[in-house]
Protein backbone atom coordinates (compact mmCIF):
# COMPACT_ATOMS: atom_id res chain seq x y z
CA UNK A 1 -2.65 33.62 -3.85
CA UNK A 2 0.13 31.14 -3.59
CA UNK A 3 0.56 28.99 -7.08
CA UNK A 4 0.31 25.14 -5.71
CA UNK A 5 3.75 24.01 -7.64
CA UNK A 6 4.90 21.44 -10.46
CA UNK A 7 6.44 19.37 -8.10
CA UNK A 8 6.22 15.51 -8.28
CA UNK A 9 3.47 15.56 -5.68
CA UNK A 10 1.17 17.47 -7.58
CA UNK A 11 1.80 15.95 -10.67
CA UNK A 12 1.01 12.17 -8.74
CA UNK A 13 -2.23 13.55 -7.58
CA UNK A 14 -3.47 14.94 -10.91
CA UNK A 15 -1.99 11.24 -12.71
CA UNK A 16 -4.47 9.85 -9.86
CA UNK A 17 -7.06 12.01 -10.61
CA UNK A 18 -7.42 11.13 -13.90
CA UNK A 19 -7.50 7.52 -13.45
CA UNK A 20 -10.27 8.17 -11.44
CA UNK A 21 -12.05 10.25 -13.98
CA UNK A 22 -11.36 7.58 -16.66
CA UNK A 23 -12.76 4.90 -14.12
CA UNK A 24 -16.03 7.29 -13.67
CA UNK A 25 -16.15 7.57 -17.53
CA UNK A 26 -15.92 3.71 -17.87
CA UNK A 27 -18.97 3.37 -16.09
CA UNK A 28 -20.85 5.77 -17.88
CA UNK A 29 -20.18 3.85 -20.89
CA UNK A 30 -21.53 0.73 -19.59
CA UNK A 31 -24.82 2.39 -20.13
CA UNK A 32 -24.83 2.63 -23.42
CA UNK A 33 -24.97 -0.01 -26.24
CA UNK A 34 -21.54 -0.53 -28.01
CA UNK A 35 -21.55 1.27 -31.07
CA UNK A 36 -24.07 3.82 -29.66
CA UNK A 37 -22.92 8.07 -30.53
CA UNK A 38 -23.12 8.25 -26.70
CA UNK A 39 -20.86 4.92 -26.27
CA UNK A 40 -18.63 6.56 -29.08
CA UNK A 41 -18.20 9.68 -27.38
CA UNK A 42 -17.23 8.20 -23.95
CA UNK A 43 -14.67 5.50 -25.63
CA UNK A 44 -12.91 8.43 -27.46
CA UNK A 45 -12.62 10.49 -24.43
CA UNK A 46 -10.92 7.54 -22.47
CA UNK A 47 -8.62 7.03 -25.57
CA UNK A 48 -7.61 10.49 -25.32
CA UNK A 49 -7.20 10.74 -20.98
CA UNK A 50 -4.92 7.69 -21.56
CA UNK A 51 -2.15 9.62 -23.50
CA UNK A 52 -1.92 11.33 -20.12
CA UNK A 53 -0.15 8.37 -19.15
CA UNK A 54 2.16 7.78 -21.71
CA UNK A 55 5.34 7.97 -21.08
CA UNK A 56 5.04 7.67 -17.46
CA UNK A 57 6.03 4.41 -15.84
CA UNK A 58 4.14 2.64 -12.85
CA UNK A 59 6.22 1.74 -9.76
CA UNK A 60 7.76 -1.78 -9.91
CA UNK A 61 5.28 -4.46 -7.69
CA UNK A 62 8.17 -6.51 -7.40
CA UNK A 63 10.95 -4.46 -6.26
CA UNK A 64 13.82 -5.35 -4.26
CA UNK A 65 13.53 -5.65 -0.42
CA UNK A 66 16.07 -3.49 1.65
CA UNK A 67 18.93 -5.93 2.95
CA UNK A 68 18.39 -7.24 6.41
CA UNK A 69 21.80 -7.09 8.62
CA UNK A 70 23.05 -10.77 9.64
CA UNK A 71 22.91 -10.87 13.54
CA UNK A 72 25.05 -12.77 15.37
CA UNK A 73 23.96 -16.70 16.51
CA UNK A 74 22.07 -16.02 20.18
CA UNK A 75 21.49 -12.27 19.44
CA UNK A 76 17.54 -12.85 19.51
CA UNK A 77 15.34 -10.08 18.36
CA UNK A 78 16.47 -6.88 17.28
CA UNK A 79 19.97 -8.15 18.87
CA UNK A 80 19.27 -7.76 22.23
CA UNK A 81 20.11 -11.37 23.04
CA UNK A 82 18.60 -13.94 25.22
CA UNK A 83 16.79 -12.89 28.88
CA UNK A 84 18.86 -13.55 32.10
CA UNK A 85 18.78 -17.24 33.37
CA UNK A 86 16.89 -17.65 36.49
CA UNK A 87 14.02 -14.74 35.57
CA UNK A 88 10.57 -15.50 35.57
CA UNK A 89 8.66 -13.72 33.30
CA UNK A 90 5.83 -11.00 34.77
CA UNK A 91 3.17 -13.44 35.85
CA UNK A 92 4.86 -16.24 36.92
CA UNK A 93 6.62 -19.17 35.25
CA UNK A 94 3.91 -19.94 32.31
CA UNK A 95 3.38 -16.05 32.24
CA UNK A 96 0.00 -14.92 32.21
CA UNK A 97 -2.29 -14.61 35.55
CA UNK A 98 0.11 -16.01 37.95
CA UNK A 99 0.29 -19.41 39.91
CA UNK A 100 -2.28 -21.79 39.53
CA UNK A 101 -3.73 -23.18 42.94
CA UNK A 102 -5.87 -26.58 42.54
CA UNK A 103 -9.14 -26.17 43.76
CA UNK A 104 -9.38 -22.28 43.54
């Protein structure tokens, strides 16, 4: 049998796992009356699966973006530039089905 690892990726899915598990356990709790042995019992377990987490830090929401490259003035999209004068786009001038003929 091949031992799974310690890498980061196992160690993300077991930190995800146990959030999960401490979700579960939340709801369980909701069944009981605060103050309750059975309440009790399921509050001091979730106090306990949260030291997991100390010590580990959650990815920033708000990080910064990648810079975008300037393109040059009249590069259009992805710096291909403009399309030659004088083409018609597929389907005719207003693109789409073609030319309109009144009465058809």
């Amino acid at each position: 049998m091949v031992s799974p690892g310690t890498g980061a990726g196992v160690q993300a899915r077991a930190l995800a796992g146990t959030k999960k598990v401490i979700e579960t356990l939340m709801q369980y709790a909701r069944s009981f009356e605060p103050g309750t042995p059975q309440f009790n019992a399921y509050m001091g377990a979730i106090r306990t699966l949260n030291g997991v987490f100390k010590g580990t830090t959650e990815p920033e929401a708000g990080a910064t973006p990648l810079p975008v490259p300037a393109t040059t003035p009249g590069a259009g999209v992805g710096g291909l530039g403009t399309p030659p004068t004088g083409a018609t786009p597929p389907g005719g001038p207003a693109g789409g089905a073609g030319p309109l003929t009144p009465g058809a």
